[in-house]
C-alpha atoms as a PDB file:
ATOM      1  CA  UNK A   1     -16.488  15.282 -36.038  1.00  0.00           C
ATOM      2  CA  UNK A   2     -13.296  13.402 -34.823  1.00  0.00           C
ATOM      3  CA  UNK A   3     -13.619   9.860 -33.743  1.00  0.00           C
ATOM      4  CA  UNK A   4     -13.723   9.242 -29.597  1.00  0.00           C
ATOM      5  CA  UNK A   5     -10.114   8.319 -28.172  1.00  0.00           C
ATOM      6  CA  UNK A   6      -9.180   5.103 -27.285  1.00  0.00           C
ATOM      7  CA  UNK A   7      -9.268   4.472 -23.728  1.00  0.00           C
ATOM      8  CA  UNK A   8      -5.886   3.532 -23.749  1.00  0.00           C
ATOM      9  CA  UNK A   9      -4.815   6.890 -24.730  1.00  0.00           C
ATOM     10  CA  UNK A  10      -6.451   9.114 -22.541  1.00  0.00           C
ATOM     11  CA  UNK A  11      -4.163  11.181 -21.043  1.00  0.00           C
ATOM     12  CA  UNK A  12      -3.684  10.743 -17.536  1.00  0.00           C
ATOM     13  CA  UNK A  13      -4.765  13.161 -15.035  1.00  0.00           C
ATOM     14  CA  UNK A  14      -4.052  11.264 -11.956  1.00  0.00           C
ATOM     15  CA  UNK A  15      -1.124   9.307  -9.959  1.00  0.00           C
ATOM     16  CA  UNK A  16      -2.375   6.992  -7.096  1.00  0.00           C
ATOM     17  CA  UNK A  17       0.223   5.717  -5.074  1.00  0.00           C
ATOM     18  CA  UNK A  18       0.904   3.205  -2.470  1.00  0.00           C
ATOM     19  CA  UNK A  19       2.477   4.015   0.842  1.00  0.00           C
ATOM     20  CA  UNK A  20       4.897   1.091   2.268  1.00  0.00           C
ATOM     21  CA  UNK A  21       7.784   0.514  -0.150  1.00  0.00           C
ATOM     22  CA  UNK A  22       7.070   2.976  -2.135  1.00  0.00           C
ATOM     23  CA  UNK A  23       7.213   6.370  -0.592  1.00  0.00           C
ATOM     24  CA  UNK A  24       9.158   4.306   2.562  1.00  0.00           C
ATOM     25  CA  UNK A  25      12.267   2.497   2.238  1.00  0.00           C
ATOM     26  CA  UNK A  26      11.666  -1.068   1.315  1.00  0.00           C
ATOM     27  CA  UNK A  27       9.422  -3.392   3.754  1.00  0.00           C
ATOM     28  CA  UNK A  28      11.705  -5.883   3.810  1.00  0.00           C
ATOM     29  CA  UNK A  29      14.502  -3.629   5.619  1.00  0.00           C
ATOM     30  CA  UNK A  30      11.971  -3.015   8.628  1.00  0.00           C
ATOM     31  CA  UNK A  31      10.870  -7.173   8.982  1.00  0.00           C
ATOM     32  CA  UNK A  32      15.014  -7.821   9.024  1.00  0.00           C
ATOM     33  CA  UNK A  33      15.403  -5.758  11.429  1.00  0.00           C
ATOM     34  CA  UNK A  34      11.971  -7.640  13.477  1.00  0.00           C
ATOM     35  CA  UNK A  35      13.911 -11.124  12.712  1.00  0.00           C
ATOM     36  CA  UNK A  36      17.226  -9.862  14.013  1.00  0.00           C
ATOM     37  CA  UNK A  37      15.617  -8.766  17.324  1.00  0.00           C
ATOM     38  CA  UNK A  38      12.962 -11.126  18.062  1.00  0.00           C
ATOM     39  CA  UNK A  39      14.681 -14.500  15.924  1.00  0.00           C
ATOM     40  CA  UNK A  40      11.805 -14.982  14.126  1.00  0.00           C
ATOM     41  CA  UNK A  41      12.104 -15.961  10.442  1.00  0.00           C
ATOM     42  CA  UNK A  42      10.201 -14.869   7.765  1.00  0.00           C
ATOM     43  CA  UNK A  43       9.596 -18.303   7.070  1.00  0.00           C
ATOM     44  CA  UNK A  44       8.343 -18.758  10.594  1.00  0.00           C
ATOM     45  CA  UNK A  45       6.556 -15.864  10.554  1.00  0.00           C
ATOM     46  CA  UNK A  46       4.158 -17.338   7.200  1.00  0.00           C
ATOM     47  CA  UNK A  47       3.649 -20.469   8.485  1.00  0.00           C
ATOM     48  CA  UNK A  48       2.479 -18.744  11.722  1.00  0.00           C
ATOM     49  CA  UNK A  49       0.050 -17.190  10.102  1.00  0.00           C
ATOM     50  CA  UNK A  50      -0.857 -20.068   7.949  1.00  0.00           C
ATOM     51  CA  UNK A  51      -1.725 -22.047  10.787  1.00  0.00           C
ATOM     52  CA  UNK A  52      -3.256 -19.131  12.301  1.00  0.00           C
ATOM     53  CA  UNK A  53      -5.596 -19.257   8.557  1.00  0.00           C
ATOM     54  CA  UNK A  54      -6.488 -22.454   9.190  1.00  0.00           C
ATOM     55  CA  UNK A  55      -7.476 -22.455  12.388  1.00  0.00           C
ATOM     56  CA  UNK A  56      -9.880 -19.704  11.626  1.00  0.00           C
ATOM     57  CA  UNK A  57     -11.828 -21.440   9.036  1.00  0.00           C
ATOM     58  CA  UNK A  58      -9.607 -19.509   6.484  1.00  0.00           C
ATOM     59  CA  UNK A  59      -9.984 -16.047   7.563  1.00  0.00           C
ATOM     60  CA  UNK A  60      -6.110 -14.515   7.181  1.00  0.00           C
ATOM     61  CA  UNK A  61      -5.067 -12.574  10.672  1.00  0.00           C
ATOM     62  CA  UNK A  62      -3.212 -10.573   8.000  1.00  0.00           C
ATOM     63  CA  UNK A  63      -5.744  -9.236   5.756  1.00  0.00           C
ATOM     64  CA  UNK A  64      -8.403  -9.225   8.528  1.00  0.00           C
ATOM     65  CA  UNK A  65      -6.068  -6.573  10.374  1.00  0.00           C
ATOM     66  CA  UNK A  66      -5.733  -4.507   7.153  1.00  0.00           C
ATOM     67  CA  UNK A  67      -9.266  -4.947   6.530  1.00  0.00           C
ATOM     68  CA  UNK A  68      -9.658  -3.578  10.328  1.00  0.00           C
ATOM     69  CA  UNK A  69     -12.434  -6.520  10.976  1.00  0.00           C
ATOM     70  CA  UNK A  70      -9.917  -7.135  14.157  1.00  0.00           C
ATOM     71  CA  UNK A  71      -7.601  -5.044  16.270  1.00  0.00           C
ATOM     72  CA  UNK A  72      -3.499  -5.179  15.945  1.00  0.00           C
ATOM     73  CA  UNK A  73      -4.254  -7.056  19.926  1.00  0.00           C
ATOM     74  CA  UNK A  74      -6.393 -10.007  18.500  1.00  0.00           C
ATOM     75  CA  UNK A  75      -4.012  -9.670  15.359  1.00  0.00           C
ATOM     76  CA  UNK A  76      -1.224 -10.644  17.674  1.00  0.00           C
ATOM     77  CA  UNK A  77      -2.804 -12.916  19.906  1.00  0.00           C
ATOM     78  CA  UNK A  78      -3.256 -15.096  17.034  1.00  0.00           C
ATOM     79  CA  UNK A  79      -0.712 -15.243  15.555  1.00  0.00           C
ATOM     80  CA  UNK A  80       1.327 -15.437  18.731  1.00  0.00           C
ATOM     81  CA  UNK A  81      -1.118 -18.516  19.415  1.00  0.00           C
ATOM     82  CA  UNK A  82       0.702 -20.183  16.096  1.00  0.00           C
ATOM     83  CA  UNK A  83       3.930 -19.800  16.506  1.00  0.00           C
ATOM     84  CA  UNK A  84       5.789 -22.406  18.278  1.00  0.00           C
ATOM     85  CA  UNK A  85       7.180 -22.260  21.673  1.00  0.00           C
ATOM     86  CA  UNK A  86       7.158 -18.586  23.387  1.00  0.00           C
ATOM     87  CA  UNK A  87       7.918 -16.771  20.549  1.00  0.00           C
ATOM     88  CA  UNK A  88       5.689 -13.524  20.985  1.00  0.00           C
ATOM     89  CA  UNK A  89       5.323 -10.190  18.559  1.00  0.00           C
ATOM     90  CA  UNK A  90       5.339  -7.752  21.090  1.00  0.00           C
ATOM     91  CA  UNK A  91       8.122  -5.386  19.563  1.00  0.00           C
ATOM     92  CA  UNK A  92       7.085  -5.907  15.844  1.00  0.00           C
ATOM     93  CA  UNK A  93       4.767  -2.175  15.729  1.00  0.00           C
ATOM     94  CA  UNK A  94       8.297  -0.649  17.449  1.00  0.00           C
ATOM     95  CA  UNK A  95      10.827  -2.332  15.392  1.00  0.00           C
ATOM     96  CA  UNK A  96       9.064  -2.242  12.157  1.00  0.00           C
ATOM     97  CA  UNK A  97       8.683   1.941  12.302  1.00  0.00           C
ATOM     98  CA  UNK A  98      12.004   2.507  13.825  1.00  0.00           C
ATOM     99  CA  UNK A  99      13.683   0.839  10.540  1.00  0.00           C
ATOM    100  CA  UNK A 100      11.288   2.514   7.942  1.00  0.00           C
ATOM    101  CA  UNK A 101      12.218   5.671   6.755  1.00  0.00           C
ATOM    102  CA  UNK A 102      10.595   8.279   3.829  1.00  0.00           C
ATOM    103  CA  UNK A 103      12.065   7.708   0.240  1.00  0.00           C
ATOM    104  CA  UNK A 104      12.935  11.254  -0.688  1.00  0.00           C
ATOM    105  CA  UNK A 105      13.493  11.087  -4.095  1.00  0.00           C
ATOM    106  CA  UNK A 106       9.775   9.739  -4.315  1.00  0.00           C
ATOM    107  CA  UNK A 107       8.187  11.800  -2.051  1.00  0.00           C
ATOM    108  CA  UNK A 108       9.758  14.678  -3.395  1.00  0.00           C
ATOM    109  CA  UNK A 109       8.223  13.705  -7.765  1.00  0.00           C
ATOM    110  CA  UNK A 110       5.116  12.798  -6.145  1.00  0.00           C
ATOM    111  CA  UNK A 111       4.815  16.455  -4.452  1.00  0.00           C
ATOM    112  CA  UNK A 112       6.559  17.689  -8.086  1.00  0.00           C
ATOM    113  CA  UNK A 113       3.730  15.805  -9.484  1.00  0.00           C
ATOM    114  CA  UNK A 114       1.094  17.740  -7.737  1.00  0.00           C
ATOM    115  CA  UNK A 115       2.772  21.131  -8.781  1.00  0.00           C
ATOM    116  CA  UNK A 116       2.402  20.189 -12.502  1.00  0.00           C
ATOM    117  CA  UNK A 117      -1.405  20.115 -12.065  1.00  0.00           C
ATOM    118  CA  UNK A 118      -1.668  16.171 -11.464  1.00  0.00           C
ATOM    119  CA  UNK A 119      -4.561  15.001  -9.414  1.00  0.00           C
ATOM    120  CA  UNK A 120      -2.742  12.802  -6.537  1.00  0.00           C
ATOM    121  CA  UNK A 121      -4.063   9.832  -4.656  1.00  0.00           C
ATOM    122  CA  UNK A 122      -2.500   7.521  -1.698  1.00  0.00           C
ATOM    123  CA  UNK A 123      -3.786   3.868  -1.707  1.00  0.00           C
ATOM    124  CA  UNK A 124      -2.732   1.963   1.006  1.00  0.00           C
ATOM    125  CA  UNK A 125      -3.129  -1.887   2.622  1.00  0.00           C
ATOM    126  CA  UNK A 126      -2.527  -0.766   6.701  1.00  0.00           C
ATOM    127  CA  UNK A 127      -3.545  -0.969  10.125  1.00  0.00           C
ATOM    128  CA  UNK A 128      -6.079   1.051  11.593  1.00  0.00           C
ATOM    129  CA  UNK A 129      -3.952   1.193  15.334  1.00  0.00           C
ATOM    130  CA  UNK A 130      -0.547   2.329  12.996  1.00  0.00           C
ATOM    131  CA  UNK A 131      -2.075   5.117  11.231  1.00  0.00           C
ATOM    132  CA  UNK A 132      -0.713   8.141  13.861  1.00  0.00           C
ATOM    133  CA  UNK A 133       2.906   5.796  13.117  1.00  0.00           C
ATOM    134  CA  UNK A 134       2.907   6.156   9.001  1.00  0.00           C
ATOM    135  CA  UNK A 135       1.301   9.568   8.660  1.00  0.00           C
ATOM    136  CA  UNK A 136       4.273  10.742  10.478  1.00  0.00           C
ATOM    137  CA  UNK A 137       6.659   9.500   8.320  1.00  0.00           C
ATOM    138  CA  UNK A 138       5.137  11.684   5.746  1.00  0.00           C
ATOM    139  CA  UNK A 139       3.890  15.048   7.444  1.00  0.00           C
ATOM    140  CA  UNK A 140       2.911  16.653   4.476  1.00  0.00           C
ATOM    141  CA  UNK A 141       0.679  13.763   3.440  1.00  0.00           C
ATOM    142  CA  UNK A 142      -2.529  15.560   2.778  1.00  0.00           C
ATOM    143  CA  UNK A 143      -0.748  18.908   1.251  1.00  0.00           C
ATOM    144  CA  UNK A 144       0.299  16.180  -1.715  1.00  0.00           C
ATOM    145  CA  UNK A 145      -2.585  13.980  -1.964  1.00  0.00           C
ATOM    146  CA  UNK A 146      -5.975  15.262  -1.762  1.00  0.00           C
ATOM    147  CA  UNK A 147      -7.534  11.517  -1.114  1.00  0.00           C
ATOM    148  CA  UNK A 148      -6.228   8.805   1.463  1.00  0.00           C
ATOM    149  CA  UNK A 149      -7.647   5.599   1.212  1.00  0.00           C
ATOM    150  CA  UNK A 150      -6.400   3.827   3.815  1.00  0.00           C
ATOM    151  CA  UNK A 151      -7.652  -0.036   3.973  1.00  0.00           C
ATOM    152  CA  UNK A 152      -7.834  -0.645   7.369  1.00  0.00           C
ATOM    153  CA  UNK A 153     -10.613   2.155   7.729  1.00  0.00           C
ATOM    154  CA  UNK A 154     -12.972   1.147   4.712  1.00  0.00           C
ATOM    155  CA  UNK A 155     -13.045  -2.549   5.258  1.00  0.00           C
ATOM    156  CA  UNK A 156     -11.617  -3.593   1.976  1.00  0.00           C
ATOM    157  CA  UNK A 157      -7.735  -4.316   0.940  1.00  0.00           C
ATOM    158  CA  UNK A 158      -6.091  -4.534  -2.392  1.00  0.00           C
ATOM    159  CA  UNK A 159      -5.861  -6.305  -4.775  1.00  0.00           C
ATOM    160  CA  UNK A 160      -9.751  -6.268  -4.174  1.00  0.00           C
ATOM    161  CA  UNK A 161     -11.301  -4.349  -7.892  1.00  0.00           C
ATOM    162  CA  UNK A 162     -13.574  -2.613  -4.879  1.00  0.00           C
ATOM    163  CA  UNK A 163     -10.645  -0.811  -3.325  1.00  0.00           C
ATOM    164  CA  UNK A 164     -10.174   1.068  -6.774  1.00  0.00           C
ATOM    165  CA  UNK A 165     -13.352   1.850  -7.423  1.00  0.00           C
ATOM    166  CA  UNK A 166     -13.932   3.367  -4.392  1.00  0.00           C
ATOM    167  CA  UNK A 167     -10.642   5.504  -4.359  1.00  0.00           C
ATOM    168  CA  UNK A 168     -11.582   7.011  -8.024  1.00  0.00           C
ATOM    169  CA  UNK A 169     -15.001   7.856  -5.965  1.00  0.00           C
ATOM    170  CA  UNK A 170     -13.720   9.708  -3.454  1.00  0.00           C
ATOM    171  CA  UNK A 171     -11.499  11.955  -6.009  1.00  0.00           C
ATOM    172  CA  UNK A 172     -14.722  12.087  -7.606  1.00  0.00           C
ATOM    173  CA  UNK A 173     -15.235  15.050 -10.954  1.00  0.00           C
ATOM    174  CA  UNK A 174     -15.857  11.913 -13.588  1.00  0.00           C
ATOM    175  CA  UNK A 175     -12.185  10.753 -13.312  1.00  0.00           C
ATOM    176  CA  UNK A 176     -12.119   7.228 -14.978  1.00  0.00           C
ATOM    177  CA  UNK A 177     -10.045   4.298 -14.372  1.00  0.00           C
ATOM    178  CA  UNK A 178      -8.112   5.357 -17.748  1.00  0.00           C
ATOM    179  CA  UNK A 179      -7.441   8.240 -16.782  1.00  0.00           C
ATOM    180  CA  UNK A 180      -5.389   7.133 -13.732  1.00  0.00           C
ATOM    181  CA  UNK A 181      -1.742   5.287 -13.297  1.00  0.00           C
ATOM    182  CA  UNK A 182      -0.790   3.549 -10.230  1.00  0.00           C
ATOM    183  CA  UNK A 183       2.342   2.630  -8.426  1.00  0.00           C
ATOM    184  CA  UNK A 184       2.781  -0.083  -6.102  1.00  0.00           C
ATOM    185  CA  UNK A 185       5.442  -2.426  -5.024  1.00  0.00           C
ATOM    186  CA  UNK A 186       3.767  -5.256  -4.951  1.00  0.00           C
ATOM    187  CA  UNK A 187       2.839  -6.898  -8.496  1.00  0.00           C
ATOM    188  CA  UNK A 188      -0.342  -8.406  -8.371  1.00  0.00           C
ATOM    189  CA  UNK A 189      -1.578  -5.182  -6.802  1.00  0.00           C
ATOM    190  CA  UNK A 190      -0.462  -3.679  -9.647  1.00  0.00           C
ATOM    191  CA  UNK A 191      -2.034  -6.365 -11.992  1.00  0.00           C
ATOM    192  CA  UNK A 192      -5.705  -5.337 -10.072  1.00  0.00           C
ATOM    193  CA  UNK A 193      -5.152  -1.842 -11.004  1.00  0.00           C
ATOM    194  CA  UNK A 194      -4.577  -2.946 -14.638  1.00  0.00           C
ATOM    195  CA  UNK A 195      -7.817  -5.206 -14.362  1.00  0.00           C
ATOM    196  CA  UNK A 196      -9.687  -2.003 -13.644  1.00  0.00           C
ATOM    197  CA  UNK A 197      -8.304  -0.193 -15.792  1.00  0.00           C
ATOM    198  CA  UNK A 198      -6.205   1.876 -14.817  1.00  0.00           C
ATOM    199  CA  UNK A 199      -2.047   1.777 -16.444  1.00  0.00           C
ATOM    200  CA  UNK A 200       0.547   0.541 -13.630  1.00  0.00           C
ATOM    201  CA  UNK A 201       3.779   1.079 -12.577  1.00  0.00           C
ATOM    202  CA  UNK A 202       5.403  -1.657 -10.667  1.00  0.00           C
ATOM    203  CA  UNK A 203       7.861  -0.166  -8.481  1.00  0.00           C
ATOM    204  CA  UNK A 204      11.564  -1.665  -7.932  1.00  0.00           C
ATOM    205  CA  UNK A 205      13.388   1.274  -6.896  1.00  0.00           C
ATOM    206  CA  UNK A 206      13.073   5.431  -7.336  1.00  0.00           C
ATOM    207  CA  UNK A 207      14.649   6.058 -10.765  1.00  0.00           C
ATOM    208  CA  UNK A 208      13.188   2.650 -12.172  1.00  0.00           C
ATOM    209  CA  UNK A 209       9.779   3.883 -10.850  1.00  0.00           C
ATOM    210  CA  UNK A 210      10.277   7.576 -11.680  1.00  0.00           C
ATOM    211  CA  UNK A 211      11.813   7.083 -15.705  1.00  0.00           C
ATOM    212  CA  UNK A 212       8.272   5.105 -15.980  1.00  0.00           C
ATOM    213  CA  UNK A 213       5.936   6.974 -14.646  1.00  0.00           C
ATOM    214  CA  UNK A 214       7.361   9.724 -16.777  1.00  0.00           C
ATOM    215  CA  UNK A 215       7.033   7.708 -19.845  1.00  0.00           C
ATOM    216  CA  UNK A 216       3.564   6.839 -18.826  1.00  0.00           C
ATOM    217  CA  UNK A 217       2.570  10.656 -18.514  1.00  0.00           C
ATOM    218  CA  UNK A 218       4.040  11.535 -21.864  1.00  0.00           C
END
């Protein structure tokens, strides 16, 4: 009888993916565009919401929105609250979907992916009122991935291990954390998915992203 394999080398039989950054062109592209408009800063932006933070006994307008505990209104009315003089966030849903734009190359290996018998997942940190916004960025969403956990709709975000655990859930037939690489652009999200279990793939860019997920599945 041969000895049980190593969780580390199960082979993988799923790719879960993040949305923004990843499938889109970078984030970053779509906030320069906000701060060109509107003359906010990033830097004015953060401390906006920092005092927003603390002025909520540490509740994060942020992660409360992607959490969907409050609505992209009272999102913006705080915020808009913290930052100084009449400085308001009324274009940011406009400006922010006008500059992001499907990454081909990705979107194409992901759907590539699915055609070589890969089980396909889409984990994403969003906003409940933006959801008709991103899906149409990608119209062939659900003919790729067969689960879409969305944050803003099941009251968790990551890098929260419950986020995870509940996406292997819904794909459901035994699939294990080891079983599964993920791909996000945002590091510590990444680290999470390692803390679970699952291998990672930090993405920088397409053929950084795609020469390592193909390493990973070999």
């Amino acid at each position: 009888m041969s000895a049980a394999r190593p969780a580390q080398d199960r082979a993988v039989r799923a790719v879960i993916s993040d949305f923004g950054g990843v499938l889109t062109t970078p984030l970053i592209e779509s906030f320069a565009a906000y701060q060109e408009h509107s003359g906010i800063s990033p830097s004015q932006l953060a401390e906006a919401m920092q005092r927003a933070t603390d002025a909520w006994d540490g509740r994060h307008p942020l992660y409360e929105l992607e959490k969907g505990t409050i609505t992209e209104a009272e999102f913006l009315r705080r915020v808009e609250q913290a930052l100084e003089g009449d400085l308001t966030l009324d274009s940011l849903r406009r400006l922010y979907f006008d500059n992001l734009h499907p990454n081909e190359p990705m979107i194409d290996f992901m759907r590539r992916l699915k055609e070589r018998g890969l089980r396909m997942a889409m984990l994403t940190n969003n906003v409940r009122e933006w959801e008709p916004h991103w899906r149409a960025k990608l119209p062939d969403i659900d003919a790729i991935f067969e689960v879409v956990v969305d944050s803003a709709f099941v009251g968790m975000r990551k890098p929260d291990p419950a986020i995870y655990e509940l996406t292997l859930e819904r794909m459901g037939d035994g699939l294990r954390a080891e079983e599964c690489v993920f791909v996000d652009d945002v590091d510590v999200n990444c680290e999470a998915a390692r803390a679970v279990g699952m291998r990672a793939v930090h993405f920088k860019n397409s053929e950084q992203a795609i020469v390592e997920l193909e390493t990973v599945l070999d």
